[in-house]
C-alpha atoms as a PDB file:
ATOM      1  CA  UNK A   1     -11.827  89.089  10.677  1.00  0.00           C
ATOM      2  CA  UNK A   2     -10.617  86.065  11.842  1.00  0.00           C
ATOM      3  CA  UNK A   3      -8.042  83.814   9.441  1.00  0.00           C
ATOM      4  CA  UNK A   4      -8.639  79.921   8.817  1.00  0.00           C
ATOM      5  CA  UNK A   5      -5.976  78.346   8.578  1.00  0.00           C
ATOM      6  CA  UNK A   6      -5.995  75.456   5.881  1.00  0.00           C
ATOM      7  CA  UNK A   7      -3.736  72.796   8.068  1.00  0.00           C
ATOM      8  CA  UNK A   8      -5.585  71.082  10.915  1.00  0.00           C
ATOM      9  CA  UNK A   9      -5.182  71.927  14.541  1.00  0.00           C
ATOM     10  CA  UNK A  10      -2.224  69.631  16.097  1.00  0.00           C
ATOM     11  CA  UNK A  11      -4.863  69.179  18.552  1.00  0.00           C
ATOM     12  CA  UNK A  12      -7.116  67.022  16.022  1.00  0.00           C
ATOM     13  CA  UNK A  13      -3.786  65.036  15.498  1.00  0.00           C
ATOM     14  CA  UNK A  14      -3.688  64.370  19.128  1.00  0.00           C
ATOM     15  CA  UNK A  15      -7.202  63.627  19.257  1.00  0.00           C
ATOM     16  CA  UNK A  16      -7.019  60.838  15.833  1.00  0.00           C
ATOM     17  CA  UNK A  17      -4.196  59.416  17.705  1.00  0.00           C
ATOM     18  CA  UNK A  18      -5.699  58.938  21.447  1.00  0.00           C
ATOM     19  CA  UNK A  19      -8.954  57.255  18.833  1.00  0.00           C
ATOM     20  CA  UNK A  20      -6.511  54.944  16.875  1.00  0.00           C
ATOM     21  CA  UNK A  21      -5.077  53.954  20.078  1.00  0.00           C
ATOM     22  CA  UNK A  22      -7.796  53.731  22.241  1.00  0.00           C
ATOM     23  CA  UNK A  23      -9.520  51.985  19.091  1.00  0.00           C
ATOM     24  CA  UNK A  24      -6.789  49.183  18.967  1.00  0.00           C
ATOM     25  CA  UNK A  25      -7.075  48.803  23.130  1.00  0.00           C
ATOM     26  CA  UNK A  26     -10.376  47.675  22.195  1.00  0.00           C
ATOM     27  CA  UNK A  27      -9.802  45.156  19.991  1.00  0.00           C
ATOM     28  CA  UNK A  28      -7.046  43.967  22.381  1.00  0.00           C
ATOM     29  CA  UNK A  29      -9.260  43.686  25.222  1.00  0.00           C
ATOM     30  CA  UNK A  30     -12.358  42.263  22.855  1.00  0.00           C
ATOM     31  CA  UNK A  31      -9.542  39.333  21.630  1.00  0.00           C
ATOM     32  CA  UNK A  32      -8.178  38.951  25.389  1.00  0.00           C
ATOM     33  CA  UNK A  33     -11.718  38.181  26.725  1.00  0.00           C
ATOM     34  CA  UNK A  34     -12.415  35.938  23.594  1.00  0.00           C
ATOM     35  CA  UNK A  35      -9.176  34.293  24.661  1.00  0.00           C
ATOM     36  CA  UNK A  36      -9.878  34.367  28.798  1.00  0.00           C
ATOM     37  CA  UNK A  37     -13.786  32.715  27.467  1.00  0.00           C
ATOM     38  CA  UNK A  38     -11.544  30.085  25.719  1.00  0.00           C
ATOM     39  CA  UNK A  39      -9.247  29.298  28.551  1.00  0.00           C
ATOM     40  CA  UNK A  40     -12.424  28.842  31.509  1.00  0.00           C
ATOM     41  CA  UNK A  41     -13.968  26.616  28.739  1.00  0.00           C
ATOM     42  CA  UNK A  42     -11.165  24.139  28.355  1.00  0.00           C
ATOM     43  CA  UNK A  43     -10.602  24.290  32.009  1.00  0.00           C
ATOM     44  CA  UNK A  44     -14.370  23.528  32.569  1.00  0.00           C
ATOM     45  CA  UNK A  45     -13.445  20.521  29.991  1.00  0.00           C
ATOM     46  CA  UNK A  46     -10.131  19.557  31.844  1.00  0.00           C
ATOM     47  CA  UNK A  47     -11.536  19.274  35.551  1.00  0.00           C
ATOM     48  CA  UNK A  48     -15.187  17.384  33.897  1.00  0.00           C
ATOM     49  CA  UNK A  49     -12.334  14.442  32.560  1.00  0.00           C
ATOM     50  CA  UNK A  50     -10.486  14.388  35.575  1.00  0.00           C
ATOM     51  CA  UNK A  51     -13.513  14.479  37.562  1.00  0.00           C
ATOM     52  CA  UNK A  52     -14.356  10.911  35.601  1.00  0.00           C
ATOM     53  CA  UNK A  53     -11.143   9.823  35.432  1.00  0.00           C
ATOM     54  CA  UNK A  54     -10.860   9.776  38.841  1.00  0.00           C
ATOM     55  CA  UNK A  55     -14.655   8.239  39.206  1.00  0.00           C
ATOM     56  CA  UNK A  56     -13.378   5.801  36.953  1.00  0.00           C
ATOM     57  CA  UNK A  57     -10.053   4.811  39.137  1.00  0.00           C
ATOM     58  CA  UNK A  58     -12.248   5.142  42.070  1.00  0.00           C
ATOM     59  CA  UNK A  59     -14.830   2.652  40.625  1.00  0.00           C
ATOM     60  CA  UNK A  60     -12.335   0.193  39.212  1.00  0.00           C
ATOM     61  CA  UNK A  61     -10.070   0.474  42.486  1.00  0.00           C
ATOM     62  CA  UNK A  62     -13.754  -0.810  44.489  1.00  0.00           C
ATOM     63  CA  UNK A  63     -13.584  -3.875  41.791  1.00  0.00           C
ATOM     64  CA  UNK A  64     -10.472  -4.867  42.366  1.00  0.00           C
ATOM     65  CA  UNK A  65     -10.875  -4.534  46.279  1.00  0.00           C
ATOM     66  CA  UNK A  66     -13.705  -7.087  45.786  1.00  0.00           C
ATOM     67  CA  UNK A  67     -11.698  -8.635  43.482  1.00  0.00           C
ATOM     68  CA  UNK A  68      -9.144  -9.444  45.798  1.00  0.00           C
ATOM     69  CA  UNK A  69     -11.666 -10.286  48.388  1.00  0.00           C
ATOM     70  CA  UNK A  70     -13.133 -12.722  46.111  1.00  0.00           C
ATOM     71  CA  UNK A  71      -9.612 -14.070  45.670  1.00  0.00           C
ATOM     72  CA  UNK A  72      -8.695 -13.987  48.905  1.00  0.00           C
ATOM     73  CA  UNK A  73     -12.368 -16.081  50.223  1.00  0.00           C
ATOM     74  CA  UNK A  74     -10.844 -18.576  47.236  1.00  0.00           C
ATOM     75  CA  UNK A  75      -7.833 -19.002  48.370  1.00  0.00           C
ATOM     76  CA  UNK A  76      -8.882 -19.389  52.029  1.00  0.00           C
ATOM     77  CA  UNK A  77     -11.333 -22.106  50.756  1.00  0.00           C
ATOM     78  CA  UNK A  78      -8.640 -24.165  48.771  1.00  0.00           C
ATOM     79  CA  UNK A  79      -6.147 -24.270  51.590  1.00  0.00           C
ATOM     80  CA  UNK A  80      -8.785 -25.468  53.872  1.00  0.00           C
ATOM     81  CA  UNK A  81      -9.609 -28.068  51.140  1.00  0.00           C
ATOM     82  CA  UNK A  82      -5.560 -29.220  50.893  1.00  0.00           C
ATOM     83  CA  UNK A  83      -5.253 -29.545  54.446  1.00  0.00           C
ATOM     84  CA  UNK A  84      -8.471 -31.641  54.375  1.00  0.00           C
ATOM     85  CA  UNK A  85      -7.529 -33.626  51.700  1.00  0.00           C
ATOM     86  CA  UNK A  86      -4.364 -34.376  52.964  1.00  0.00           C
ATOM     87  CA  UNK A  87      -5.352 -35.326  56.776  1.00  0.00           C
ATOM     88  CA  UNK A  88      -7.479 -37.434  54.574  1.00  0.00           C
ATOM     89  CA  UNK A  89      -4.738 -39.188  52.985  1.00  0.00           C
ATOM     90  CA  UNK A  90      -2.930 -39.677  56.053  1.00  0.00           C
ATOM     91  CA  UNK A  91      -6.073 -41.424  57.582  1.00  0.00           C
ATOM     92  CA  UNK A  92      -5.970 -43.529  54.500  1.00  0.00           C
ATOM     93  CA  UNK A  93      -2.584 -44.327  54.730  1.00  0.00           C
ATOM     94  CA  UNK A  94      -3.167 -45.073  58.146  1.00  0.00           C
ATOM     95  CA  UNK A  95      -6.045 -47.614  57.504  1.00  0.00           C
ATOM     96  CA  UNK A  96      -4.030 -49.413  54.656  1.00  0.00           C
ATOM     97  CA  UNK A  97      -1.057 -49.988  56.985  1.00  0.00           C
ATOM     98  CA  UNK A  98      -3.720 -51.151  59.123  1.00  0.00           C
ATOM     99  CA  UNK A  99      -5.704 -53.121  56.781  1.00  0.00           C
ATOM    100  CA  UNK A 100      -1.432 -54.693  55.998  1.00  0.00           C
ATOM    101  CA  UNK A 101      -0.535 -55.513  59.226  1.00  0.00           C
ATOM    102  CA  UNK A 102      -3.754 -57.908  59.404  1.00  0.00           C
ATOM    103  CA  UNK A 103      -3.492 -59.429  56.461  1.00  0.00           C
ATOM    104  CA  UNK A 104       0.549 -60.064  57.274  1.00  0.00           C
END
């Protein structure tokens, strides 16, 4: 007849161990792809700003290019009016000498 022993095998020790630890792997691994989910979902949120930030720069930079442009069209448009206004003043100038020297 066999004999039963009354302590457990240190093979069921082994075994409860290698369950506890692969037990806590698990959980590891379940928190590491909550985390890793986390992560790609900010990083989906990062590049969607930066992609509009930079469509934003992108848009503004075009304003100001027409901006300048518009600035620039001004400016060319006000010089030409100074130099007209003042070969204007030199013709008048010009006819009131003129207009002196005959009534002298």
């Amino acid at each position: 007849a066999r004999v039963v022993s009354a302590e457990p095998s240190p093979a069921f020790g082994v075994v409860a161990r290698l369950q506890a630890d692969l037990q806590e792997a698990s959980e590891e691994l379940r928190v590491s792809r909550q985390q890793a989910a986390a992560l790609r979902e900010n990083v989906r949120q990062l590049q969607a700003q930066v992609t509009a930030s930079g469509n934003a720069a992108a848009m503004r930079e075009r304003e100001l290019g027409m901006e300048k442009a518009s600035l620039s069209e001004q400016l060319a448009k006000q010089r030409d009016e100074a130099e007209r206004a003042q070969t204007r003043h030199a013709e008048l100038r010009e006819t009131q000498s003129a207009l002196n020297a005959a009534q002298a």
